[in-house]
C-alpha atoms as a PDB file:
ATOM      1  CA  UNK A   1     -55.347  26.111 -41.914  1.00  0.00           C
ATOM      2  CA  UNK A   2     -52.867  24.753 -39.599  1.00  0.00           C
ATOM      3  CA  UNK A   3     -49.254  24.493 -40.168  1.00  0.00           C
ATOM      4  CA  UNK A   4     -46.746  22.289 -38.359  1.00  0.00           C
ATOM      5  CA  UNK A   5     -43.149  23.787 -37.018  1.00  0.00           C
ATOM      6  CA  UNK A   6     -41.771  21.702 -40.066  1.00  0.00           C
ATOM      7  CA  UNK A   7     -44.443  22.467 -42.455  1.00  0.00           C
ATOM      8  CA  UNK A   8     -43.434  25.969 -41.608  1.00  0.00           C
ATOM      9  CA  UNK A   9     -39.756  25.632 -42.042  1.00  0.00           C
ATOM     10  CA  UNK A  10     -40.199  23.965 -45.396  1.00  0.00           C
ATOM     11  CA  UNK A  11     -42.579  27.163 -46.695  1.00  0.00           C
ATOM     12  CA  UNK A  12     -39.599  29.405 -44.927  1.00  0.00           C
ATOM     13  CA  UNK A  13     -36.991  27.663 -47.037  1.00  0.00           C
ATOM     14  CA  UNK A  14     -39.144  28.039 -49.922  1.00  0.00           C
ATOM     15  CA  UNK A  15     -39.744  31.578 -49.226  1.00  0.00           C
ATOM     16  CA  UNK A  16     -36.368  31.796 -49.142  1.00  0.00           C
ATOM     17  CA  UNK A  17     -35.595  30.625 -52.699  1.00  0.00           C
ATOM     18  CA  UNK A  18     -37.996  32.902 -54.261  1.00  0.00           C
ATOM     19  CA  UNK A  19     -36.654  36.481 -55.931  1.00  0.00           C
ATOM     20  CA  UNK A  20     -37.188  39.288 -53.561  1.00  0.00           C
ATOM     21  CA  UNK A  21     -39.042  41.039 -56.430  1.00  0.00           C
ATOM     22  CA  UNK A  22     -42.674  39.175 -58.239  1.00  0.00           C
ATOM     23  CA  UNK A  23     -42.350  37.222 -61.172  1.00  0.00           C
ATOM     24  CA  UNK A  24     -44.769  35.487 -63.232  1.00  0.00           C
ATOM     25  CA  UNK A  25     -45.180  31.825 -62.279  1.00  0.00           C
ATOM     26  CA  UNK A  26     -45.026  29.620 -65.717  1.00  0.00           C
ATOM     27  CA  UNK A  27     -48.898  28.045 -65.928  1.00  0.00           C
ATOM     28  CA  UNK A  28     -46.854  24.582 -65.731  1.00  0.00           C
ATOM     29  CA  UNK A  29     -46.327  24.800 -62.648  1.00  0.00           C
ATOM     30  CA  UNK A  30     -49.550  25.856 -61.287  1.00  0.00           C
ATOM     31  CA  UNK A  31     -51.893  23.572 -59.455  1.00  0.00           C
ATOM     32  CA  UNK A  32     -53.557  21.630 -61.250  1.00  0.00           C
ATOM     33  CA  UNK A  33     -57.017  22.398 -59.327  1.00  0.00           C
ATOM     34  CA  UNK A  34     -57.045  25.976 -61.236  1.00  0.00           C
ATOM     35  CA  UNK A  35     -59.922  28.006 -60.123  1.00  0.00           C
ATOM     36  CA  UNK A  36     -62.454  29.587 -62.675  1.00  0.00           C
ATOM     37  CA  UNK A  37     -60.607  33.133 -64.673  1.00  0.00           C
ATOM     38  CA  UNK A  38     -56.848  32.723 -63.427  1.00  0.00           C
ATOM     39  CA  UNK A  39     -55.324  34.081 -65.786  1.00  0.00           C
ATOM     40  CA  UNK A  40     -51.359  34.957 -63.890  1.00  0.00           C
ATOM     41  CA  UNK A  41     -49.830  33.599 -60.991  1.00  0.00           C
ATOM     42  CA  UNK A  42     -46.815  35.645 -59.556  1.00  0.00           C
ATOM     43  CA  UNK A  43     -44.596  35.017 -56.750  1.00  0.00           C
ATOM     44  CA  UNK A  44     -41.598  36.505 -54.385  1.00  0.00           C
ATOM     45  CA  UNK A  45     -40.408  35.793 -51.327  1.00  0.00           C
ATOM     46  CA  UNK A  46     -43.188  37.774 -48.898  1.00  0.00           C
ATOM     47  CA  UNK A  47     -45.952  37.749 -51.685  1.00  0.00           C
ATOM     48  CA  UNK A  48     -48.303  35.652 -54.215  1.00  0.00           C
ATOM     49  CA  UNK A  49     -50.358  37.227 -56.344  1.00  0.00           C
ATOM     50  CA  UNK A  50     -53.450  35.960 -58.620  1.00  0.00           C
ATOM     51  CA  UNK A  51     -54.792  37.951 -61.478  1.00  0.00           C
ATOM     52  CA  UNK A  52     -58.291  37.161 -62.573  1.00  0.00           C
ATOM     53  CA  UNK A  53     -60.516  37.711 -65.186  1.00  0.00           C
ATOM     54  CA  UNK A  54     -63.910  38.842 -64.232  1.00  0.00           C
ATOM     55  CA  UNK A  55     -66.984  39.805 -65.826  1.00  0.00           C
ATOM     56  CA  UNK A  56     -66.980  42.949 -67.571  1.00  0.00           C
ATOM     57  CA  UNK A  57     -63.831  43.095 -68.355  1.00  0.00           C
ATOM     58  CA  UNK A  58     -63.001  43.803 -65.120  1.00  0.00           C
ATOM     59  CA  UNK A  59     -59.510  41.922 -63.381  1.00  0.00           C
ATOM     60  CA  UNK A  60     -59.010  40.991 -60.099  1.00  0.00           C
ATOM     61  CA  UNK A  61     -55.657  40.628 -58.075  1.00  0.00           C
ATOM     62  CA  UNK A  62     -56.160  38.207 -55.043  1.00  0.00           C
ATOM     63  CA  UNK A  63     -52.851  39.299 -52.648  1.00  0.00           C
ATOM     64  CA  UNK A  64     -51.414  37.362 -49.724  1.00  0.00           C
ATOM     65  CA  UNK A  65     -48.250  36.978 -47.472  1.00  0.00           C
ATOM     66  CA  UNK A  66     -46.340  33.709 -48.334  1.00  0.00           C
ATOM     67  CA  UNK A  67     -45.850  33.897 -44.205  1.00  0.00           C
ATOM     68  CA  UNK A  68     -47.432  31.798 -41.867  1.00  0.00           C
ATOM     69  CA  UNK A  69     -48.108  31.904 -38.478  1.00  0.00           C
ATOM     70  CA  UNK A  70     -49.152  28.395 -37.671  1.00  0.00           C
ATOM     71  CA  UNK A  71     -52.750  29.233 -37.159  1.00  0.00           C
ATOM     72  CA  UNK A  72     -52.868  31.414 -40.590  1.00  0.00           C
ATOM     73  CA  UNK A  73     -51.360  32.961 -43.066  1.00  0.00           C
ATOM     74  CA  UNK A  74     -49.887  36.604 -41.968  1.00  0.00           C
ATOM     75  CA  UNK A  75     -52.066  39.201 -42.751  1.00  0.00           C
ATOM     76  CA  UNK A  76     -51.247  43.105 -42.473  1.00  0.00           C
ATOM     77  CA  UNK A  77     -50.669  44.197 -45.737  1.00  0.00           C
ATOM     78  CA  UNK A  78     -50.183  47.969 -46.182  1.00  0.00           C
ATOM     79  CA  UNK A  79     -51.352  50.247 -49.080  1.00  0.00           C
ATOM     80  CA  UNK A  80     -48.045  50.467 -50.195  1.00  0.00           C
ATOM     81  CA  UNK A  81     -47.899  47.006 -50.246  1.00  0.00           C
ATOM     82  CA  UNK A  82     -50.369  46.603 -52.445  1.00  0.00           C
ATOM     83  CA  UNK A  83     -49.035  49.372 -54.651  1.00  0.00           C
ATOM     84  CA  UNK A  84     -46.005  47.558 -55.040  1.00  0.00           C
ATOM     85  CA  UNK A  85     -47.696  44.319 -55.928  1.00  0.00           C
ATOM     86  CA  UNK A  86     -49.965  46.246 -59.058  1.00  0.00           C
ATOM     87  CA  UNK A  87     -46.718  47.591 -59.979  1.00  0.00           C
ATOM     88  CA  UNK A  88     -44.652  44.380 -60.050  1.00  0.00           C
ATOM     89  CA  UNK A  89     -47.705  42.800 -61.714  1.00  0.00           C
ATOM     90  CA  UNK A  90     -46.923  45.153 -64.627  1.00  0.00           C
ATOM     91  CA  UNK A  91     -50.259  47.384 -63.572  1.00  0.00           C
ATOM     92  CA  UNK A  92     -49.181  49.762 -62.369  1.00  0.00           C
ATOM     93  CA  UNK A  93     -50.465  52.461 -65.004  1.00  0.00           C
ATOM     94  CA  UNK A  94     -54.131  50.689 -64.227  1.00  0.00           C
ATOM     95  CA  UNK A  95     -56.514  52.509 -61.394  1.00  0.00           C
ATOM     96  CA  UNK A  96     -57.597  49.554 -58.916  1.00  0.00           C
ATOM     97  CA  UNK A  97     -60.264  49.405 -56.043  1.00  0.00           C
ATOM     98  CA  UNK A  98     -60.406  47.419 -53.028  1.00  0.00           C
ATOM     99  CA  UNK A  99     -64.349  47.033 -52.086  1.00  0.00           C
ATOM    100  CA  UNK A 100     -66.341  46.684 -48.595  1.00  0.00           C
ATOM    101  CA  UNK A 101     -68.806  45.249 -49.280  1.00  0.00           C
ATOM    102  CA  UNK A 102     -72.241  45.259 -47.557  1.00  0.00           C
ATOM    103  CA  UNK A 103     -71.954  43.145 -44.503  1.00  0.00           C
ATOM    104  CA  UNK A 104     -74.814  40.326 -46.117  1.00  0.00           C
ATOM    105  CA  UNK A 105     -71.992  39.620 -48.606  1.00  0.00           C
ATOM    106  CA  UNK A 106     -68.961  39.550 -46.904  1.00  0.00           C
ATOM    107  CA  UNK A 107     -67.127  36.580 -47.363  1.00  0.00           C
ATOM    108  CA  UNK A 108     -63.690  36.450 -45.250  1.00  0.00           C
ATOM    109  CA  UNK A 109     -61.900  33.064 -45.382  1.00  0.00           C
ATOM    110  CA  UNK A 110     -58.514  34.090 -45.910  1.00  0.00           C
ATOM    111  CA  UNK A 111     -56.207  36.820 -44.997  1.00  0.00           C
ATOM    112  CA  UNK A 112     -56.454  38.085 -48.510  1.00  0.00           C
ATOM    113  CA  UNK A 113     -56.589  41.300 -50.196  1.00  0.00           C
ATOM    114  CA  UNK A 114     -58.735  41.885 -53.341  1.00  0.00           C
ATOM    115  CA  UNK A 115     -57.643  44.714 -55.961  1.00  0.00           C
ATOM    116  CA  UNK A 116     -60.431  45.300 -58.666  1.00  0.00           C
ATOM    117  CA  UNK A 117     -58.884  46.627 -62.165  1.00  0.00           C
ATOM    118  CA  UNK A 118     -61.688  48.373 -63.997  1.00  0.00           C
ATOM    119  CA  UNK A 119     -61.173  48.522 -67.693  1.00  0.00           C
ATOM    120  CA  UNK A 120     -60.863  52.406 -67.539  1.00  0.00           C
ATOM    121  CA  UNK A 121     -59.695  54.921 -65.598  1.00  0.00           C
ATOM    122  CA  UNK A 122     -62.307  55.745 -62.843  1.00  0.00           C
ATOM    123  CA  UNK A 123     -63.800  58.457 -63.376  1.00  0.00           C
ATOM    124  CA  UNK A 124     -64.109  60.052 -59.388  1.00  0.00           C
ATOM    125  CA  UNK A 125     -60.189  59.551 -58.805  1.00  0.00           C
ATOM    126  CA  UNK A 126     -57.720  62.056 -57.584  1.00  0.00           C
ATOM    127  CA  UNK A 127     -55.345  62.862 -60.493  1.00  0.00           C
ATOM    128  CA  UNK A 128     -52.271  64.904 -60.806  1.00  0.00           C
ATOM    129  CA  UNK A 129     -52.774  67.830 -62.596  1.00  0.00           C
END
């Protein structure tokens, strides 16, 4: 997806009016071309966030930079990054896994990160004892 200089300015300005911290997007002003288990939007200034519901009671945060490029949208995003996503999300207490998949099924369209929020704690995790 390409982005003109102005296109880019506008999403900069945008950026710019958006808390530095996520918050919850009200569903009224989501698009109205939903896709299948949204569930939460949430938004800040470098950051949107989708929560999911999959199958098995299993949820799935879709992260990306608000940042573009003009070729893409900026990719990078660091662990802690993500951490602080889950935790603005209001998940932080929840174990999540991000999964590499076998290359047959890779599917790479976006410079997007994928959490996966098992219903329970995972049971091979390092814990604090």
């Amino acid at each position: 997806m390409t982005l003109s200089r102005n296109e880019r300015r506008a999403l900069q300005r945008s950026n710019e009016s958006q808390p530095h911290h996520l918050v919850q997007v009200p569903r009224s002003a989501w698009p109205a071309h939903n896709q299948p288990g949204l569930i939460e939007v949430w938004r800040s200034r470098q950051y949107l966030v989708q929560v999911f519901d999959e199958a098995s009671n299993v949820q799935r945060l879709s992260i990306c930079r608000t940042s573009h490029n003009g070729d893409s949208w900026v990719d990078q995003i660091t662990w802690d990054e993500l951490m602080q996503c889950k935790r603005e999300c209001g998940l932080g207490d929840r174990d999540a896994l991000e999964v590499y998949p076998a290359d047959r099924d890779v599917v790479n369209v976006a410079n997007m990160r994928h959490l996966w929020l098992p219903p329970a704690p995972i049971p091979f995790a390092w814990r604090k004892r």
